[in-house]
PDB file of N, CA and C in Angstrom:
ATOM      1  N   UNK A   1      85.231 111.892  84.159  1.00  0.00           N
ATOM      2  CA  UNK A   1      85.631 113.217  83.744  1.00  0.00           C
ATOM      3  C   UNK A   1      86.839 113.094  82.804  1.00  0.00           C
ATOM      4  N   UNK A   2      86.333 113.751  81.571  1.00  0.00           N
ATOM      5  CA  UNK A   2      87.630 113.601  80.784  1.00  0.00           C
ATOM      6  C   UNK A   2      88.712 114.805  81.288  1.00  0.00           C
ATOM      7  N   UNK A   3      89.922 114.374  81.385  1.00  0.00           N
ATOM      8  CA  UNK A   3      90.647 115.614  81.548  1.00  0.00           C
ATOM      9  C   UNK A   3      91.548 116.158  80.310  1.00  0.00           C
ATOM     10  N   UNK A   4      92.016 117.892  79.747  1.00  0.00           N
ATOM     11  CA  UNK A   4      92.532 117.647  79.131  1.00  0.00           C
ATOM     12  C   UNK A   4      94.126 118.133  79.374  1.00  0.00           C
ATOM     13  N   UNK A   5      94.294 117.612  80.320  1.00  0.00           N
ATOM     14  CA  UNK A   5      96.119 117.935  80.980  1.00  0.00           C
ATOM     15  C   UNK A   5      97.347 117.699  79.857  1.00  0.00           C
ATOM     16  N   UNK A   6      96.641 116.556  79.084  1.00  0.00           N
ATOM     17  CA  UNK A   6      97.594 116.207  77.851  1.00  0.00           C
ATOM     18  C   UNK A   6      97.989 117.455  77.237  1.00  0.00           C
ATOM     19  N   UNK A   7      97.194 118.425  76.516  1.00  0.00           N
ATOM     20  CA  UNK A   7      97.081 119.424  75.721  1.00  0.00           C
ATOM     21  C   UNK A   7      97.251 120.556  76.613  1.00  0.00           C
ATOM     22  N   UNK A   8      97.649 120.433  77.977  1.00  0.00           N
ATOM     23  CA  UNK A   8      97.780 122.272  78.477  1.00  0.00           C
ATOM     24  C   UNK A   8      99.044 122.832  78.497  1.00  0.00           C
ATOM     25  N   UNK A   9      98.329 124.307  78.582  1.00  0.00           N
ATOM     26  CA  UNK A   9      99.826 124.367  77.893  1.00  0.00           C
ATOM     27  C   UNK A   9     100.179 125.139  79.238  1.00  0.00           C
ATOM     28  N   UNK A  10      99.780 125.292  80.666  1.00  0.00           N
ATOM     29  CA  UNK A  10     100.638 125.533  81.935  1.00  0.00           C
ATOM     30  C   UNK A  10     101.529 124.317  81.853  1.00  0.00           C
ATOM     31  N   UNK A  11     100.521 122.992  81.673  1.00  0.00           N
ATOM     32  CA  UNK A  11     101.696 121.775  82.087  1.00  0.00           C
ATOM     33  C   UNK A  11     102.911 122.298  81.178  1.00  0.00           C
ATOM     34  N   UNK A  12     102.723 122.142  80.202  1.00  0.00           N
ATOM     35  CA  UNK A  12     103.749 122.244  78.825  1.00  0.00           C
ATOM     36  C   UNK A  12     105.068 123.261  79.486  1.00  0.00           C
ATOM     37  N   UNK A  13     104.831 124.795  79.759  1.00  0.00           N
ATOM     38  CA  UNK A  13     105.633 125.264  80.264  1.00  0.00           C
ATOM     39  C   UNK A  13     106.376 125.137  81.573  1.00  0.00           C
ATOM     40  N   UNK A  14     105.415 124.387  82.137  1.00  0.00           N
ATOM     41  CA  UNK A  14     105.588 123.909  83.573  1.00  0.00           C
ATOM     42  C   UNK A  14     106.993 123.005  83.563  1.00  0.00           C
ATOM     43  N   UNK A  15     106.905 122.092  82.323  1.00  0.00           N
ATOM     44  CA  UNK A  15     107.696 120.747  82.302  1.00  0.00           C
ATOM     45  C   UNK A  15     109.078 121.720  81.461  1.00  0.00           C
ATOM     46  N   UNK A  16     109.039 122.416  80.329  1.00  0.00           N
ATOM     47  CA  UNK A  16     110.094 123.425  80.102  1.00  0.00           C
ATOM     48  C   UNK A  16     110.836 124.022  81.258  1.00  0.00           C
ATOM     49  N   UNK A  17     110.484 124.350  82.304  1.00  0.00           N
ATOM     50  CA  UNK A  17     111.425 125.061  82.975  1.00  0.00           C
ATOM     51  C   UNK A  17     110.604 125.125  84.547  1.00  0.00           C
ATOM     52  N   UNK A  18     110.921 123.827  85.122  1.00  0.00           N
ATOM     53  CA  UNK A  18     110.331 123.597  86.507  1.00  0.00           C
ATOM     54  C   UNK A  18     111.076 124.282  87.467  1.00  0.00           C
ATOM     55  N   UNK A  19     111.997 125.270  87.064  1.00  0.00           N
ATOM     56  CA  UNK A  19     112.114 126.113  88.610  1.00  0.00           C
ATOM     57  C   UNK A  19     111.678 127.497  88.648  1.00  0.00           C
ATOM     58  N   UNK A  20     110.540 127.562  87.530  1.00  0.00           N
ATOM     59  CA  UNK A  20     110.223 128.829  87.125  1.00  0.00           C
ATOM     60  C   UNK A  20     108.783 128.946  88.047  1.00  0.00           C
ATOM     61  N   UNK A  21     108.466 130.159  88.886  1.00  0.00           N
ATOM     62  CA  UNK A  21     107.499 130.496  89.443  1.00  0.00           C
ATOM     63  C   UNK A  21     106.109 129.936  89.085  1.00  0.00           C
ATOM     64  N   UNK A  22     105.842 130.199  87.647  1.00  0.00           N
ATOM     65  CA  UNK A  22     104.585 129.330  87.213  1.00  0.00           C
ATOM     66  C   UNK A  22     104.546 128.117  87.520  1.00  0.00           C
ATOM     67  N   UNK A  23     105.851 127.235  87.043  1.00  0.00           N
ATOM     68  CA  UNK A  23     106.149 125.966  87.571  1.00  0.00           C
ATOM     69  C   UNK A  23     105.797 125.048  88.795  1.00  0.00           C
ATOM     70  N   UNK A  24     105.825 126.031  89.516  1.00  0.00           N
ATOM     71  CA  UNK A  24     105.299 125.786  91.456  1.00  0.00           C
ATOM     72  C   UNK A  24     104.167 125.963  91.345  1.00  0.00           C
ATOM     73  N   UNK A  25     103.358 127.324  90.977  1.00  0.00           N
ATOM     74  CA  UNK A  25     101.799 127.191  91.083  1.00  0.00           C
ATOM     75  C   UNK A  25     101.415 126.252  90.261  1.00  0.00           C
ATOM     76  N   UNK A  26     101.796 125.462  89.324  1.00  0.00           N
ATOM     77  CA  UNK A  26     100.972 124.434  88.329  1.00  0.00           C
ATOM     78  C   UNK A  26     101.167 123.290  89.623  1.00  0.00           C
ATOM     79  N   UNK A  27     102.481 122.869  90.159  1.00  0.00           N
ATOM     80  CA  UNK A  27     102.852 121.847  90.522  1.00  0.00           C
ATOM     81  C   UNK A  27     101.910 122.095  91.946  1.00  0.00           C
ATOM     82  N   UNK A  28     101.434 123.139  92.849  1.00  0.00           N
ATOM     83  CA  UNK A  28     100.392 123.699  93.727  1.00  0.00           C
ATOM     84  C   UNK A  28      99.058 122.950  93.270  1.00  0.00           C
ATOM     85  N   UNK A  29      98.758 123.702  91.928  1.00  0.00           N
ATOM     86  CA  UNK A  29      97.026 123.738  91.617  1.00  0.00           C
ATOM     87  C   UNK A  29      97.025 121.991  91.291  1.00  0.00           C
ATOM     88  N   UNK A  30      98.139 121.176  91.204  1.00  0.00           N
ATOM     89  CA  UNK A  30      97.989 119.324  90.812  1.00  0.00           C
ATOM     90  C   UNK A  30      97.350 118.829  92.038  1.00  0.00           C
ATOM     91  N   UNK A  31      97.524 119.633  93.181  1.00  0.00           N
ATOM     92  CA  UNK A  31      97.644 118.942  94.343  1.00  0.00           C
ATOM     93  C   UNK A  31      95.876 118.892  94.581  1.00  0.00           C
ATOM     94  N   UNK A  32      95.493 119.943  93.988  1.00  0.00           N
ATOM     95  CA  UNK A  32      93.768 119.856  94.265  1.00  0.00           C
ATOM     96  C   UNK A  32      92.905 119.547  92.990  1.00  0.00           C
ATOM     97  N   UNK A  33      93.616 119.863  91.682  1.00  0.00           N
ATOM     98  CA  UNK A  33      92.371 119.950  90.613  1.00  0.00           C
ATOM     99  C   UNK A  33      91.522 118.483  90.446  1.00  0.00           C
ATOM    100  N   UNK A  34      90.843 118.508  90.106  1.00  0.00           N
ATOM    101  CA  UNK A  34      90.298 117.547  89.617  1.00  0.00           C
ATOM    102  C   UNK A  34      90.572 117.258  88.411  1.00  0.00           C
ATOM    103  N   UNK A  35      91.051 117.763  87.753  1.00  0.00           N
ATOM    104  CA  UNK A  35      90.781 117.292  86.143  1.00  0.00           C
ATOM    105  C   UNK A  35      92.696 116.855  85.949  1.00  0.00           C
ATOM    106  N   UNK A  36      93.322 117.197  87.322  1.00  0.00           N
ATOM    107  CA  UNK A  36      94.054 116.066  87.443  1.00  0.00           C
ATOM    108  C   UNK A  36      94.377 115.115  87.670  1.00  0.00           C
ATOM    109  N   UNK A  37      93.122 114.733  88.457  1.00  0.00           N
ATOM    110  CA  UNK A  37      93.071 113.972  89.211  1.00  0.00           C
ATOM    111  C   UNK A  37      92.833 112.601  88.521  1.00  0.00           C
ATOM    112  N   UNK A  38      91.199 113.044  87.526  1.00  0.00           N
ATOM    113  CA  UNK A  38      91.086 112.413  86.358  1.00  0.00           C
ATOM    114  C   UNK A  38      92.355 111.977  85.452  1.00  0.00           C
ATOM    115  N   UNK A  39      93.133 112.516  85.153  1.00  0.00           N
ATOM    116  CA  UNK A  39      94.204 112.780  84.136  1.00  0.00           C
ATOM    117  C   UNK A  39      95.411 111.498  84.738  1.00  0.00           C
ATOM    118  N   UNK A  40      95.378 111.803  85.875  1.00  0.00           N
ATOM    119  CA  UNK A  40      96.158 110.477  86.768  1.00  0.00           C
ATOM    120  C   UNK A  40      95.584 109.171  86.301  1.00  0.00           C
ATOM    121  N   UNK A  41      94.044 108.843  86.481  1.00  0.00           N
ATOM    122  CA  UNK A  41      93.384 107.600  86.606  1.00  0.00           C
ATOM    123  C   UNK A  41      93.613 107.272  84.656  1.00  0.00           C
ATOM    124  N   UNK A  42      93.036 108.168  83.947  1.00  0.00           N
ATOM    125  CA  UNK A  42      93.343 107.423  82.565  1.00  0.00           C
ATOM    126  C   UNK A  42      94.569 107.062  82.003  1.00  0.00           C
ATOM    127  N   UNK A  43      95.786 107.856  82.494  1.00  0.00           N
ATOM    128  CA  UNK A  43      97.496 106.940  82.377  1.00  0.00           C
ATOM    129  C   UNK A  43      97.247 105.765  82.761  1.00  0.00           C
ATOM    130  N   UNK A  44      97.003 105.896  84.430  1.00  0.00           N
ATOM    131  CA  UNK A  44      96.732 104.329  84.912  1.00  0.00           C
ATOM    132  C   UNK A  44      96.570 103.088  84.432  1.00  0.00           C
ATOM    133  N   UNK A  45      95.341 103.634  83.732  1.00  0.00           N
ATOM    134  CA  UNK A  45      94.211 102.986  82.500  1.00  0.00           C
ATOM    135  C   UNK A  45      95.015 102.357  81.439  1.00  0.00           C
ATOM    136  N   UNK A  46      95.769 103.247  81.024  1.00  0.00           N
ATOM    137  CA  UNK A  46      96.274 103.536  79.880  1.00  0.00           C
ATOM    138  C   UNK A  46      97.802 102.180  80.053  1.00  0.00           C
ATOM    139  N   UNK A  47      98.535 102.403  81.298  1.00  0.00           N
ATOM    140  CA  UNK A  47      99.140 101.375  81.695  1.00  0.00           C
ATOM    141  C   UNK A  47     100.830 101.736  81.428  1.00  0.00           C
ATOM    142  N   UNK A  48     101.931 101.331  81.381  1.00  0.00           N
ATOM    143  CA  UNK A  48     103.194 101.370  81.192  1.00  0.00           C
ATOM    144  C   UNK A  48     103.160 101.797  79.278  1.00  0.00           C
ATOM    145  N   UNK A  49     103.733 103.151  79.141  1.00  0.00           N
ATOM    146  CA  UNK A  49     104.123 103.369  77.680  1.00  0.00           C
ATOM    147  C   UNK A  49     104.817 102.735  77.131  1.00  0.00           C
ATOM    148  N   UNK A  50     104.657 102.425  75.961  1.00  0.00           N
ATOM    149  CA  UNK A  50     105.353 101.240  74.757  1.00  0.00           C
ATOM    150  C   UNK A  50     105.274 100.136  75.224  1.00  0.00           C
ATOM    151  N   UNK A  51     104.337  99.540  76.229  1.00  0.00           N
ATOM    152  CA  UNK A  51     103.572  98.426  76.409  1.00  0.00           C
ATOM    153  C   UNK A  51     101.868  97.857  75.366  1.00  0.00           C
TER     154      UNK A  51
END
């Protein structure tokens, strides 16, 4: 499953201002989505940045 978490833009605002209400439900809906889940495994993949 490709995920596209890179490009969303809840994360995006999420990471702007993490004590903001939306902030919690994004950091909530990580705990089940799948297409985060995915999004986890291709970093993985992907390995240590500027490596």
């Amino acid at each position: 499953m490709k995920s596209r978490c890179a490009t969303c833009p809840m994360k995006a605002k999420a990471e702007k201002n993490p004590r903001a209400l939306m902030s919690r439900l994004w950091k909530w809906h990580t705990t089940w989505c799948p297409g985060w889940k995915a999004y986890q495994k291709e970093l993985a993949r992907q390995g240590p940045q500027g490596k």
